[in-house]
C-alpha atoms as a PDB file:
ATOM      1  CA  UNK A   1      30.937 123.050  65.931  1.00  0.00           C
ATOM      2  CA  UNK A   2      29.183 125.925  67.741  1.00  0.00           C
ATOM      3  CA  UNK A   3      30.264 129.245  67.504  1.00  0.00           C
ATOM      4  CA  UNK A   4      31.217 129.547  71.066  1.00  0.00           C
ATOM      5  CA  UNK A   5      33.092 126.290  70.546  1.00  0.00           C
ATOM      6  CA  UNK A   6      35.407 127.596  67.767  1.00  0.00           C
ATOM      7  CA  UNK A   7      35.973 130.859  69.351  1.00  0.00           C
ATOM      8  CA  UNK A   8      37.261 129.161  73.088  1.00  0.00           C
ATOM      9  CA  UNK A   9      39.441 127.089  70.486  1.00  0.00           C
ATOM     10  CA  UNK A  10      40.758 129.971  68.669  1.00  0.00           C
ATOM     11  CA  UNK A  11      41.466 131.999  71.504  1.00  0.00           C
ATOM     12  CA  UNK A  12      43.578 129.243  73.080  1.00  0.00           C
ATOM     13  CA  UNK A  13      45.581 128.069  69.854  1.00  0.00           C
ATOM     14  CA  UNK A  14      46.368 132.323  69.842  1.00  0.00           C
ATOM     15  CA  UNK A  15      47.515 132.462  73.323  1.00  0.00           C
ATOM     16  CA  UNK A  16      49.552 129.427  73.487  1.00  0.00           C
ATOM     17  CA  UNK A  17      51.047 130.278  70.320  1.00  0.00           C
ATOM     18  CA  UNK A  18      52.004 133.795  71.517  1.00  0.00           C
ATOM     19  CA  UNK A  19      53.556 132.367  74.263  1.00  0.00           C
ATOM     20  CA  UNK A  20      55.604 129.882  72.230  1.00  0.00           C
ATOM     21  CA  UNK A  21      56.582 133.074  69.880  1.00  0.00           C
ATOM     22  CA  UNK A  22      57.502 135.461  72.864  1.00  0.00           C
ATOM     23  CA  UNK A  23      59.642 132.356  74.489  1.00  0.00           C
ATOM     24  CA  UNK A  24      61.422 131.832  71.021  1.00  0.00           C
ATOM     25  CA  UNK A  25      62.133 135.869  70.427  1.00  0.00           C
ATOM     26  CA  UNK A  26      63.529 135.981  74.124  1.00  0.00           C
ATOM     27  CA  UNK A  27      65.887 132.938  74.010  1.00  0.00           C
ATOM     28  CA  UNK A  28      67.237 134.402  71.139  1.00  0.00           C
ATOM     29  CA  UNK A  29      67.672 138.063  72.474  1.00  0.00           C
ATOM     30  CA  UNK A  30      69.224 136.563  75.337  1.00  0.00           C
ATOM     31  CA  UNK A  31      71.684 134.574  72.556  1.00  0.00           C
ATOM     32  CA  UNK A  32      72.082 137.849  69.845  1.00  0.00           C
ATOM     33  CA  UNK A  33      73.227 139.850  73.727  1.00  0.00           C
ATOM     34  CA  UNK A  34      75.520 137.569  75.000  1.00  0.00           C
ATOM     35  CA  UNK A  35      77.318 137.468  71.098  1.00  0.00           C
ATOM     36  CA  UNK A  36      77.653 140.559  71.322  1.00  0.00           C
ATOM     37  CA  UNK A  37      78.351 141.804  74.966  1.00  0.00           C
ATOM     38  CA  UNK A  38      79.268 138.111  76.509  1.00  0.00           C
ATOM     39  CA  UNK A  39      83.198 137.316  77.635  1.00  0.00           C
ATOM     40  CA  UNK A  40      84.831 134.276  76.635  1.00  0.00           C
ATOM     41  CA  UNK A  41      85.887 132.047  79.121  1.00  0.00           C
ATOM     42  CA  UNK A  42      87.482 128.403  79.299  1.00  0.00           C
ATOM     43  CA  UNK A  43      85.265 126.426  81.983  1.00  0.00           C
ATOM     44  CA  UNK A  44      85.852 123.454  83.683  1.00  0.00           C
ATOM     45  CA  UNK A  45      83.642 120.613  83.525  1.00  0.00           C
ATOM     46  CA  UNK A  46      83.728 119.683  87.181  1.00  0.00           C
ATOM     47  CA  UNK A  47      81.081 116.718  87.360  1.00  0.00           C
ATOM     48  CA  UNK A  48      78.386 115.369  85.549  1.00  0.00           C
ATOM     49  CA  UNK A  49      74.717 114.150  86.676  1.00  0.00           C
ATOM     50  CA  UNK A  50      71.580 114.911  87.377  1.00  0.00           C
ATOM     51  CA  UNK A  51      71.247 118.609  87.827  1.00  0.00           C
ATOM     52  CA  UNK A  52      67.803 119.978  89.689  1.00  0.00           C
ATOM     53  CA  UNK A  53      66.342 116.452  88.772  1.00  0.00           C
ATOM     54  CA  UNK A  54      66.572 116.538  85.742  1.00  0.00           C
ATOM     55  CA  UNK A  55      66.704 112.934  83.796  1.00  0.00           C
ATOM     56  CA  UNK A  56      69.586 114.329  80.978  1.00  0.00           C
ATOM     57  CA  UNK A  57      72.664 114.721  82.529  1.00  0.00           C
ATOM     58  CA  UNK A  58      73.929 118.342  82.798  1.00  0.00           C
ATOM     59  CA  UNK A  59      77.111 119.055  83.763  1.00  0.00           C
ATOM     60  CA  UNK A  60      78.826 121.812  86.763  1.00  0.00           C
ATOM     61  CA  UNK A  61      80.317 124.343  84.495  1.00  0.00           C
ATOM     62  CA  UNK A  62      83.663 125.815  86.627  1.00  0.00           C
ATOM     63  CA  UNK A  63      84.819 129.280  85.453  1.00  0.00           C
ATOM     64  CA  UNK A  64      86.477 132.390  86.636  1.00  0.00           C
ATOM     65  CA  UNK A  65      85.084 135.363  86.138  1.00  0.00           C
ATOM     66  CA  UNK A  66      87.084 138.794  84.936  1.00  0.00           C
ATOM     67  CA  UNK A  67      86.671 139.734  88.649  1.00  0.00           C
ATOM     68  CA  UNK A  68      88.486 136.844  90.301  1.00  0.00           C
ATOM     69  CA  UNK A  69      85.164 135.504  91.329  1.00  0.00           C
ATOM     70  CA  UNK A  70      84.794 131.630  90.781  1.00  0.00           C
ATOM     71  CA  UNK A  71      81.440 129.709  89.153  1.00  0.00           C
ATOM     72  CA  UNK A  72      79.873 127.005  89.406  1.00  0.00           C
ATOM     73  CA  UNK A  73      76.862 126.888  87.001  1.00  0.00           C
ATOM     74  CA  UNK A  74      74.849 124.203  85.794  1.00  0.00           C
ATOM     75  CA  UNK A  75      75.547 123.855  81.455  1.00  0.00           C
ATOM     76  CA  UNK A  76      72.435 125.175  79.485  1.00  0.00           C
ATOM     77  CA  UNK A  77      73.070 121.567  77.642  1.00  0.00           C
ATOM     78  CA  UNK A  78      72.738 118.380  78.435  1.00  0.00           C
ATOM     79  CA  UNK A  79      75.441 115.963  77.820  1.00  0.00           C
ATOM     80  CA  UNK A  80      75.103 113.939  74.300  1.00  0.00           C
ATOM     81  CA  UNK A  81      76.904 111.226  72.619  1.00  0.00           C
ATOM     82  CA  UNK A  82      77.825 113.728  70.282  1.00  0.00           C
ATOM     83  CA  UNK A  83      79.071 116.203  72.773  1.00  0.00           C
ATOM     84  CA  UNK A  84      79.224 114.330  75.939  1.00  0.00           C
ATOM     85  CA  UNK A  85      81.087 116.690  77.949  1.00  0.00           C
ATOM     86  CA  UNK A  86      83.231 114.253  79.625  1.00  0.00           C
ATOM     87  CA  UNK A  87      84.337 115.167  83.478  1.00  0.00           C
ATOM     88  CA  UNK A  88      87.709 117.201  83.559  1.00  0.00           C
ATOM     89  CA  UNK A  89      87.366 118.542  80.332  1.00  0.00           C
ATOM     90  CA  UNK A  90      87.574 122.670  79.282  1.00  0.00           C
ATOM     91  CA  UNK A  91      85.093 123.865  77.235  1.00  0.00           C
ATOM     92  CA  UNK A  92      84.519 127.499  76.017  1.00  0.00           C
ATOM     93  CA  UNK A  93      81.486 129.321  77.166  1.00  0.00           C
ATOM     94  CA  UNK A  94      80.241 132.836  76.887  1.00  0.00           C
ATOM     95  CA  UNK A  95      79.040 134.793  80.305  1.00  0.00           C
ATOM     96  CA  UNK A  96      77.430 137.781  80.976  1.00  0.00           C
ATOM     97  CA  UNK A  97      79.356 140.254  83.074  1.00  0.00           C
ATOM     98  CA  UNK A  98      76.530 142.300  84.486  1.00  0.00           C
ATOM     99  CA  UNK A  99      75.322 138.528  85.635  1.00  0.00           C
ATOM    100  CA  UNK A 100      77.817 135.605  85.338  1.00  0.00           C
ATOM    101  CA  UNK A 101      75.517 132.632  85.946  1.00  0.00           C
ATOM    102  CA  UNK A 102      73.942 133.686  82.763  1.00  0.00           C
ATOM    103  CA  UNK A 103      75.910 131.793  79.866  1.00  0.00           C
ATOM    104  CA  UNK A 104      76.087 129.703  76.867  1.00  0.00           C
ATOM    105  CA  UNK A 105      78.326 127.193  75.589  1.00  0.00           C
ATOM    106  CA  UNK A 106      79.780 128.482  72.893  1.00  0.00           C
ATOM    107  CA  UNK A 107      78.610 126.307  69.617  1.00  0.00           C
ATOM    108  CA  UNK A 108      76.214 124.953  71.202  1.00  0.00           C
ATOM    109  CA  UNK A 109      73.337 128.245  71.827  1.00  0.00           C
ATOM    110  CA  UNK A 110      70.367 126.439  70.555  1.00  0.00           C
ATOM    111  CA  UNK A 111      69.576 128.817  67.825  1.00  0.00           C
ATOM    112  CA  UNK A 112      67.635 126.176  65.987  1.00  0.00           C
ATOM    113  CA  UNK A 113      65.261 125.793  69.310  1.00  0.00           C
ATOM    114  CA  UNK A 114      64.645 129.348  69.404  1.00  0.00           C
ATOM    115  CA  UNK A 115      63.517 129.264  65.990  1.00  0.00           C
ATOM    116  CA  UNK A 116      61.380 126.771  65.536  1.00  0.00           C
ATOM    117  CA  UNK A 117      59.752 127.628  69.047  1.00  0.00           C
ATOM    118  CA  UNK A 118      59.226 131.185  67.489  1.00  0.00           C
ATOM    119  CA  UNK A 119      57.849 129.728  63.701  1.00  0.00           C
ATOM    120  CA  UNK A 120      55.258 127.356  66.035  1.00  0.00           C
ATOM    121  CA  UNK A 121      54.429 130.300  67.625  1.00  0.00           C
ATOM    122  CA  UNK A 122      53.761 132.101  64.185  1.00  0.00           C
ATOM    123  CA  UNK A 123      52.132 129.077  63.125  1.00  0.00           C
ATOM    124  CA  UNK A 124      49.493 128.984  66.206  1.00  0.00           C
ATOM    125  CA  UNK A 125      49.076 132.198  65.832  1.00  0.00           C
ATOM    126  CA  UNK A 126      47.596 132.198  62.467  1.00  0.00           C
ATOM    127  CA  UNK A 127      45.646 129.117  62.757  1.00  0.00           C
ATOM    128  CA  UNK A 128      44.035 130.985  65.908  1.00  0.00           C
ATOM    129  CA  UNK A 129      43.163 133.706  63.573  1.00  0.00           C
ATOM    130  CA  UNK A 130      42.275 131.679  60.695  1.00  0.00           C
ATOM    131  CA  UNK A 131      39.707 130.391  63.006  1.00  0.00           C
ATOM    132  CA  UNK A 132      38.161 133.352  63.880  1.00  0.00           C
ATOM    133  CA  UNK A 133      38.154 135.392  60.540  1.00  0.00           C
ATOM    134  CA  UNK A 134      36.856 131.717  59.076  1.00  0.00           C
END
């Protein structure tokens, strides 16, 4: 492979890998903030479907804020057979008060996504540098 070759390649595996790093430290800032500084709120699971055409069903989260205002946010999950979110139902999410439509459901905040998105990132990262210093 020509020098050129491996260089284009390295450069590549290094950027996409610092994007999959940044967008793994982020989602998990985002979760580590609203732990800490979130409020705890019992939403209503108004109806389920296809939310911004999306082929996994998310469900219309319904929830008052502390300021009498009233939400209606898509969930940042998708229905499951193990957590299907059935139509009706209250389920406990955590919301940011500086911006409400910002949220997680609580036990459910995709820690283990962030994670490995970050690691793959590491991963890329190093390869893409392996392939330069190599």
């Amino acid at each position: 492979m020509s020098q050129g070759a491996v260089i284009t390649t390295a450069g590549f595996t290094g950027v996409s890998g610092t994007v999959a790093l940044l967008t793994g430290l982020v989602g998990l800032r985002r979760i580590r903030r609203l732990r800490r500084a979130g409020v705890d709120v019992w939403a209503l699971v108004k109806r389920t479907g296809a939310v911004g055409g999306e082929d996994n069903p998310r469900p219309v989260l319904r929830y008052t804020t502390g300021d009498g205002r009233v939400m209606e946010v898509g969930s940042p999950v998708p229905a499951s057979k193990r957590h299907p979110l059935p139509e009706g139902s209250h389920v406990l999410v955590r919301y940011d008060p500086e911006d409400p439509r910002e949220l997680v459901l609580y036990g459910h905040e995709r820690t283990a996504w962030e994670y490995s998105m970050a690691g793959v990132g590491a991963v890329f990262i190093l390869l893409g540098a392996g392939l330069l210093l190599g």
